[in-house]
C-alpha atoms as a PDB file:
ATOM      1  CA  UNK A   1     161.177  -3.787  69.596  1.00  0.00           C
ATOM      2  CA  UNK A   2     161.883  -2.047  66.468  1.00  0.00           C
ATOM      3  CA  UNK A   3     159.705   1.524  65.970  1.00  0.00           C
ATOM      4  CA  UNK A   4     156.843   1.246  63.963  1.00  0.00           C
ATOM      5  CA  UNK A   5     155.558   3.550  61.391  1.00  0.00           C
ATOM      6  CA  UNK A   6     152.344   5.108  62.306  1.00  0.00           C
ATOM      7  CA  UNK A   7     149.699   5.504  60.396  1.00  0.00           C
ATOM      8  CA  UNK A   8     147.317   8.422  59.900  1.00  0.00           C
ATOM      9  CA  UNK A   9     145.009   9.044  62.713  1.00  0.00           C
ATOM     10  CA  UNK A  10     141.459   7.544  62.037  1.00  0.00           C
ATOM     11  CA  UNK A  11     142.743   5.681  58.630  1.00  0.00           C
ATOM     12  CA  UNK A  12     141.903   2.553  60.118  1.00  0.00           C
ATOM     13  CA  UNK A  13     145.209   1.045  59.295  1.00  0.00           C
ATOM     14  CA  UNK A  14     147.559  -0.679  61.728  1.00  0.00           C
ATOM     15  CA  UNK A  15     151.285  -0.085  62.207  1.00  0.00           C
ATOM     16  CA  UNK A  16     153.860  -1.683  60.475  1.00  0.00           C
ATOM     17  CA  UNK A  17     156.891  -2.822  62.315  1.00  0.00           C
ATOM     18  CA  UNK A  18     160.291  -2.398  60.680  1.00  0.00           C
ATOM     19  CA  UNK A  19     162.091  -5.462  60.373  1.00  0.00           C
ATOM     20  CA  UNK A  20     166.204  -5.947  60.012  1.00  0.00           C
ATOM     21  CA  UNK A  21     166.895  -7.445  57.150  1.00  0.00           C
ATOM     22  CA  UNK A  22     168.633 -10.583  57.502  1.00  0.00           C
ATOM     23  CA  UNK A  23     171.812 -10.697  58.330  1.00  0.00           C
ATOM     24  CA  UNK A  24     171.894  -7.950  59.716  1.00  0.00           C
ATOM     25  CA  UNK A  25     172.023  -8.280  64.067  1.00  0.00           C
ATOM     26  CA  UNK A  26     174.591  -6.352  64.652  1.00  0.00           C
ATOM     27  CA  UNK A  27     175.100  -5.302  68.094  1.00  0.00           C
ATOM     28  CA  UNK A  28     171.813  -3.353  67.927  1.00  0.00           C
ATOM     29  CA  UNK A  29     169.080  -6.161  67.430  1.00  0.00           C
ATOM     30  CA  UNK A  30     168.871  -9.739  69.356  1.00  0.00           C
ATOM     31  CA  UNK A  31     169.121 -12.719  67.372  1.00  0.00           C
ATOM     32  CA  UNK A  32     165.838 -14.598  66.878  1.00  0.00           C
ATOM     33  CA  UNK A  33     165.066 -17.118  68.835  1.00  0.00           C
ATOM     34  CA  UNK A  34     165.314 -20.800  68.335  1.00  0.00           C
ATOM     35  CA  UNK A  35     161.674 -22.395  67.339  1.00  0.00           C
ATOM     36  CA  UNK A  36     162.820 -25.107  69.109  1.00  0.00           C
ATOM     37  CA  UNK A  37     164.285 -24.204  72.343  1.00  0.00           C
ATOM     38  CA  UNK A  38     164.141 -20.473  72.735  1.00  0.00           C
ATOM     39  CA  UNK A  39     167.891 -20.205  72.442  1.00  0.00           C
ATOM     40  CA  UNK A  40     169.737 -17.196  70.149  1.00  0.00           C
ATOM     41  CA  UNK A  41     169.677 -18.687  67.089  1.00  0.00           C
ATOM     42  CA  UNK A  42     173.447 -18.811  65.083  1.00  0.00           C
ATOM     43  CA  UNK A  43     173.507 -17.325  61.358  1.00  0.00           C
ATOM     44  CA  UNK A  44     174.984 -21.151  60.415  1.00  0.00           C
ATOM     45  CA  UNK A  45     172.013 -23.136  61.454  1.00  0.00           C
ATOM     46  CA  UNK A  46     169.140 -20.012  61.388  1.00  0.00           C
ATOM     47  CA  UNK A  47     166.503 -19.971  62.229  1.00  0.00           C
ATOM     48  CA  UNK A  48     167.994 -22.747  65.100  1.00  0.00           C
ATOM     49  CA  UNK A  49     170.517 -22.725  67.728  1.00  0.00           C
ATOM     50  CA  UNK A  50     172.009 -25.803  66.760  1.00  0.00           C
ATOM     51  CA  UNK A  51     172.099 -28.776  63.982  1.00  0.00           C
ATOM     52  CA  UNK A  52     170.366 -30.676  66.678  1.00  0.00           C
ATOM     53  CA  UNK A  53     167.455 -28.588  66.974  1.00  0.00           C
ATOM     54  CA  UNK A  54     167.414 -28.046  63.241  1.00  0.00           C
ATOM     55  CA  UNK A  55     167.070 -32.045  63.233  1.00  0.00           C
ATOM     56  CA  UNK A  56     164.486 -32.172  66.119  1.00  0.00           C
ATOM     57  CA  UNK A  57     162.664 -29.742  63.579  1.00  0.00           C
ATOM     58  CA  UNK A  58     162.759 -31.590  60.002  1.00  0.00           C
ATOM     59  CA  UNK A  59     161.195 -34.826  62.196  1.00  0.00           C
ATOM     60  CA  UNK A  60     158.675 -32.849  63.927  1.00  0.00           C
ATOM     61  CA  UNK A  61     157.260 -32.304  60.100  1.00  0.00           C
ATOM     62  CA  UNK A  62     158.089 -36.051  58.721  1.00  0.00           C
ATOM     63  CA  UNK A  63     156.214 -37.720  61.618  1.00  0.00           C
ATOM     64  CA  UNK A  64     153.368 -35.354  61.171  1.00  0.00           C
ATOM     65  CA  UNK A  65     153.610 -33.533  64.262  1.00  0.00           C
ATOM     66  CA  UNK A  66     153.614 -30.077  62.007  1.00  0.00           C
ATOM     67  CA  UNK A  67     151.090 -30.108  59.196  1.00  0.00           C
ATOM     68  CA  UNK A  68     149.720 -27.110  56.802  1.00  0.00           C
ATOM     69  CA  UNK A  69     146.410 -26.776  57.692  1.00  0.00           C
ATOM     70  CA  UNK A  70     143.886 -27.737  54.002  1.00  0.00           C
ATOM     71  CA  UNK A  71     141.100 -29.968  53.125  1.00  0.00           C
ATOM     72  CA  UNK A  72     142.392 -33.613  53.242  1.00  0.00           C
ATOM     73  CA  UNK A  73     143.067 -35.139  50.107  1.00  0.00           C
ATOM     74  CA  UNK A  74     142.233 -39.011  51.092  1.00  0.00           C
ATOM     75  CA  UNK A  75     141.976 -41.194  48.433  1.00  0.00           C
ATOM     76  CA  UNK A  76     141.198 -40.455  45.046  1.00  0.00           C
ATOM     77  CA  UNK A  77     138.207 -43.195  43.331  1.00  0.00           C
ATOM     78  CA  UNK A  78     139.711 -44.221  39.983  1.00  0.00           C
ATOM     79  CA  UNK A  79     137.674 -42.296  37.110  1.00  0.00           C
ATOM     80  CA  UNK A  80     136.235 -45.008  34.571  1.00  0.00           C
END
């Protein structure tokens, strides 16, 4: 894991950890992992392993499986 910067004792704030930019895993970092299947993900398909996972993905959030959590928005009543 990356080092953090630390904050002042007794500020009350947490540490923030320093993130590579992207693009940039180099032999030093790891490559992120798939969401899908927890392989290294490839720069041509990030943040997946593969087009197949990427695919496994996109239907995961047209079936519904993934949602944004909000108030429903049902049906609207016609205004007269």
């Amino acid at each position: 894991m990356p080092d953090a910067k630390k904050p002042a004792p007794g500020s009350g704030e947490a540490a923030i950890p320093q993130i590579p930019r992207p693009g940039a895993w180099g032999g030093k970092t790891t490559a992120p992992s798939c969401p899908i299947c927890g392989r290294p993900a490839i720069p041509e398909q990030r943040p997946f392993c593969s087009a197949r996972c990427r695919q496994i993905d996109l239907s995961h959030w047209l079936t519904g499986r993934y949602s944004i959590p909000g108030e429903s928005l049902g049906e609207e009543e016609p205004e007269d």
